[in-house]
C-alpha atoms as a PDB file:
ATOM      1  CA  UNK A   1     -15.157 -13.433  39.971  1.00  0.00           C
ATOM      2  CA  UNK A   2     -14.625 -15.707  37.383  1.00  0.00           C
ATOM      3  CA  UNK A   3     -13.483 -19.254  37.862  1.00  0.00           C
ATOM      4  CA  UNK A   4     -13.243 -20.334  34.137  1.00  0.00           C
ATOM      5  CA  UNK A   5     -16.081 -21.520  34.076  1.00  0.00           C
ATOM      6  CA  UNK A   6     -17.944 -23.681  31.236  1.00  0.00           C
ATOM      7  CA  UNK A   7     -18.744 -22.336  27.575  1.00  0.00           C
ATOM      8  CA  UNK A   8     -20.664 -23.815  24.779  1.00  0.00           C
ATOM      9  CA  UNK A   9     -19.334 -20.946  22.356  1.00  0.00           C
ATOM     10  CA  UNK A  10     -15.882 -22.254  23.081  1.00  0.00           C
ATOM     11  CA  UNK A  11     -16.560 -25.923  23.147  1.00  0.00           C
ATOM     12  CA  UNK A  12     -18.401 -25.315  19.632  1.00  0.00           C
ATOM     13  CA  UNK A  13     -15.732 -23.600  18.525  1.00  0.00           C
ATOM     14  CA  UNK A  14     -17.518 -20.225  17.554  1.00  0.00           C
ATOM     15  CA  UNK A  15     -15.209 -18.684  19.288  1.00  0.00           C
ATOM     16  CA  UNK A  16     -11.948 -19.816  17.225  1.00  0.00           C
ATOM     17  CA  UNK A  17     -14.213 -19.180  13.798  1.00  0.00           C
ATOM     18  CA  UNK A  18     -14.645 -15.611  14.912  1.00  0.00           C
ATOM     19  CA  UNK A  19     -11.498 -15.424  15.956  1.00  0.00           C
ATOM     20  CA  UNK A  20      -9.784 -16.447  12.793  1.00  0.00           C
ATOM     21  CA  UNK A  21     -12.509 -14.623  10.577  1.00  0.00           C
ATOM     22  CA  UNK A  22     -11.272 -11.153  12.340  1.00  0.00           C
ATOM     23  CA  UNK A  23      -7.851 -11.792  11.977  1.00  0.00           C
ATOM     24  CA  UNK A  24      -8.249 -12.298   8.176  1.00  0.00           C
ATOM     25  CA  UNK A  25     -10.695  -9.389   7.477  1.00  0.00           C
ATOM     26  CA  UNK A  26      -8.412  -7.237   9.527  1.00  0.00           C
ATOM     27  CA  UNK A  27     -11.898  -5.537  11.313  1.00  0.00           C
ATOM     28  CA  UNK A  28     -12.919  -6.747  14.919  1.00  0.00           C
ATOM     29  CA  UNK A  29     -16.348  -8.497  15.356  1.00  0.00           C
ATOM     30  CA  UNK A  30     -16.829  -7.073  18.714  1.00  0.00           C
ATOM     31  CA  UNK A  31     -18.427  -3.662  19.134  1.00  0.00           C
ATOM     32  CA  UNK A  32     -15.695  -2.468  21.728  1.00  0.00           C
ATOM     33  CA  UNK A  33     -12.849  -3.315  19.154  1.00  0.00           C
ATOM     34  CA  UNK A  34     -14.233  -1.484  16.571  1.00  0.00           C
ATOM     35  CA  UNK A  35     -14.436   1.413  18.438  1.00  0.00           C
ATOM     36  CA  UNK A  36     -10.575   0.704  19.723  1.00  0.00           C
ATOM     37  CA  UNK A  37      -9.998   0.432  15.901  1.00  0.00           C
ATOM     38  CA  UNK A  38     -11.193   3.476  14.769  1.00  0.00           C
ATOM     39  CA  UNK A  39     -10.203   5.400  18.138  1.00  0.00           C
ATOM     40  CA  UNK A  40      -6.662   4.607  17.201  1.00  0.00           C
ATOM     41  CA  UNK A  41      -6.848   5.598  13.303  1.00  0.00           C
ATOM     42  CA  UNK A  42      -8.108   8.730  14.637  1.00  0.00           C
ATOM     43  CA  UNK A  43      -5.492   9.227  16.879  1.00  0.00           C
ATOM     44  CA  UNK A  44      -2.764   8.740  14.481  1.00  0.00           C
ATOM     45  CA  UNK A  45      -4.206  11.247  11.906  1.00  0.00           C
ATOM     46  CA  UNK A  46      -5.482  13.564  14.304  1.00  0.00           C
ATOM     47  CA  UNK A  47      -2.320  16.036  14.483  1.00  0.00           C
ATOM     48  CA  UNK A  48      -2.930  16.041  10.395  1.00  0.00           C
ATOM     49  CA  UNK A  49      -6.031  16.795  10.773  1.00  0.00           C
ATOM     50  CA  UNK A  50      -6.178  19.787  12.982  1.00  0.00           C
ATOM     51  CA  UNK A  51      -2.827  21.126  10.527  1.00  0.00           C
ATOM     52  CA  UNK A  52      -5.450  21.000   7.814  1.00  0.00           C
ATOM     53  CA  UNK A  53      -8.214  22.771   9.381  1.00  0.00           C
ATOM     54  CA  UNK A  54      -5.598  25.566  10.405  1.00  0.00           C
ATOM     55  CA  UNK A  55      -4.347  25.941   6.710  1.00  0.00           C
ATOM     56  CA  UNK A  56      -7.725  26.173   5.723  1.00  0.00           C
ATOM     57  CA  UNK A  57      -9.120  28.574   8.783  1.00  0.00           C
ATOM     58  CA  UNK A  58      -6.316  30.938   7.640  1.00  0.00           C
ATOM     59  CA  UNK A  59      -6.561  30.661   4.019  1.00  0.00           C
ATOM     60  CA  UNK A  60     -10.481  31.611   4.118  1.00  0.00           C
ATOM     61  CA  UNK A  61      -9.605  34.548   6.719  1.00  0.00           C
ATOM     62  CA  UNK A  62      -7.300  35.972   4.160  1.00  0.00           C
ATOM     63  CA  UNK A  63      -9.920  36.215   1.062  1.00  0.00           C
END
């Protein structure tokens, strides 16, 4: 586990610069939280989603 141990990205202060530089482009750096960013969009929008590919399913089936 753990103990807090030393880091030179912190004590250079990449970490704060990538920190702030997130926050203001609104998009995370890290791999994970971009996929936690779009996983969320698409779980907002995915009840409007499946809606629209129902309207459409059952506007094709009646032509």
């Amino acid at each position: 586990m753990n103990r807090g141990g030393f880091s030179w990205k912190r004590f250079v202060g990449i970490s704060r610069v990538k920190s702030n530089i997130s926050r203001k482009i609104g998009i995370p750096l890290t791999r994970s939280g971009r996929q936690r960013k779009v996983g969320a969009m698409l779980g907002c929008c995915l009840p409007f989603i499946l809606i629209g590919l129902i309207v459409t399913w059952i506007l094709f089936s009646l032509l």
